[in-house]
Protein backbone atom coordinates (compact mmCIF):
# COMPACT_ATOMS: atom_id res chain seq x y z
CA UNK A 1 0.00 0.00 0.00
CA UNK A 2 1.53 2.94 -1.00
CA UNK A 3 0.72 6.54 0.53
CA UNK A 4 0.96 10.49 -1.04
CA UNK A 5 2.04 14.05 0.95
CA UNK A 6 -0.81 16.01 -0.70
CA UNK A 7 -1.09 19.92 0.51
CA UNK A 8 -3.80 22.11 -0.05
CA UNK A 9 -4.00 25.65 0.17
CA UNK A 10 -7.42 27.44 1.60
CA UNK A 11 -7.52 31.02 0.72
CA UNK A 12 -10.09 33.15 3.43
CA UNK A 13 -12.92 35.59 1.60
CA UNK A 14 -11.06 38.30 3.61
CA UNK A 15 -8.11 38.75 5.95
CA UNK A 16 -11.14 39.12 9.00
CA UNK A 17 -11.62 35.46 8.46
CA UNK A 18 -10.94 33.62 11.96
CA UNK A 19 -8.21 31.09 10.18
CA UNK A 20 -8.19 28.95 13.47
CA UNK A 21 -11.64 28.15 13.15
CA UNK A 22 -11.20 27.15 9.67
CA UNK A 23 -8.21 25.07 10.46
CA UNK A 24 -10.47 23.03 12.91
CA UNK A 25 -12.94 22.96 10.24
CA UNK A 26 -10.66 21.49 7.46
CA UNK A 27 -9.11 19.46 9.15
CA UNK A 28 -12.45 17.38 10.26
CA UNK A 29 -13.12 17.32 6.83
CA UNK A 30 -10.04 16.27 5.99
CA UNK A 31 -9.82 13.73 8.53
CA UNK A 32 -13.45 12.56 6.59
CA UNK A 33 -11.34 12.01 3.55
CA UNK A 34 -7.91 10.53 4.08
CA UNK A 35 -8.59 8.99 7.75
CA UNK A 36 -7.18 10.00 10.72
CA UNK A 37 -3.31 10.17 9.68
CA UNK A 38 -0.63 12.36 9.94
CA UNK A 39 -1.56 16.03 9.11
CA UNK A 40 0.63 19.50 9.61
CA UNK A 41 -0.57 23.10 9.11
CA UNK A 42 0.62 26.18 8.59
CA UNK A 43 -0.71 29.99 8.04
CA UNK A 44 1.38 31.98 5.82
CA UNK A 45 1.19 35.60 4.74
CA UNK A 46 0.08 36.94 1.49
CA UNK A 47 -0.22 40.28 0.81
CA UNK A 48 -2.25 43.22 2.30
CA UNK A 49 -2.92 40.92 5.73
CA UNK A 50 -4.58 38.23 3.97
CA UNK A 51 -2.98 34.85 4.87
CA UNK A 52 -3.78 31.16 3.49
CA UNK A 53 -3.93 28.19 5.10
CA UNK A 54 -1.84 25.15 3.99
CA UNK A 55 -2.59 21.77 5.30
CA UNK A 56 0.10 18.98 4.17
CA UNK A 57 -1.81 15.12 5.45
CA UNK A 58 -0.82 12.17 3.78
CA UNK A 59 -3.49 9.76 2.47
CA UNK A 60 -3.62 6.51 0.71
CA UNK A 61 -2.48 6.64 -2.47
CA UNK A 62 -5.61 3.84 -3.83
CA UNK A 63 -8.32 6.76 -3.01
CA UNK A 64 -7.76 8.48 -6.29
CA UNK A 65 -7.21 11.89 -6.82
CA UNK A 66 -7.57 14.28 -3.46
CA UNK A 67 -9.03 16.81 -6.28
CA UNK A 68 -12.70 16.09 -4.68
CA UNK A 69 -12.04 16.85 -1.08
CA UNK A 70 -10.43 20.48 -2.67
CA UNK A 71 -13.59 20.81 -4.22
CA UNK A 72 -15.78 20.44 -0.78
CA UNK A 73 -13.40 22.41 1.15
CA UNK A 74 -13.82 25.19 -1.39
CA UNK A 75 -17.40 25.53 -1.09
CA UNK A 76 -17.08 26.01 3.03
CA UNK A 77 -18.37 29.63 4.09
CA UNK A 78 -15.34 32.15 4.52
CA UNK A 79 -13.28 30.31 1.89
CA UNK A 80 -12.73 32.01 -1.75
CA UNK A 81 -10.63 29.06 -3.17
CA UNK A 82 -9.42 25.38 -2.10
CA UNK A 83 -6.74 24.01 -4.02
CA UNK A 84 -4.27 21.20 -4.06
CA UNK A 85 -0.74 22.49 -4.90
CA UNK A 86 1.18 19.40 -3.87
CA UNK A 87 1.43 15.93 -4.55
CA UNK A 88 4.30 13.69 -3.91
CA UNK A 89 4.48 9.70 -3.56
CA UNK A 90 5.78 8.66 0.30
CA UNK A 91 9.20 6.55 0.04
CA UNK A 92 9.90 4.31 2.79
């Protein structure tokens, strides 16, 4: 069985957005989605105080294409655009 680092990038509405909250929020739905495995996230800065929020998890490589869960996460209230910007096969 063979597993993928996939990272996707949540960009807020607005900088007001309470990226904490959302954090908790994708990362339930995340948790949905790939199972309960390892997951790290991070906030980084934009421009003009608007920040996105990256969330690198792995999941198992036979689910397909993460492209789906993007597509849910997207449509969450506060959140402009979901988007996967990572995939890379876990060695080991």
């Amino acid at each position: 069985m063979a597993f993928v680092i996939v990272t996707l990038k949540v960009m807020p509405t607005s900088p007001e957005i309470d990226l904490d909250a959302m954090e908790v929020k994708v990362k339930e739905e995340i948790k949905s989605f790939a199972g309960d495995r390892k997951m790290e996230s991070k906030i980084e800065p934009v421009a003009f105080g608007l920040n996105s929020l990256n969330v690198t998890f792995l999941m198992d490589e036979s689910q397909g294409s993460p492209d789906p869960l993007a597509e849910k996460v997207g449509k969450f209230e506060g959140v402009n655009s979901a988007e996967i910007t990572d995939v890379s096969r876990a060695l080991g």
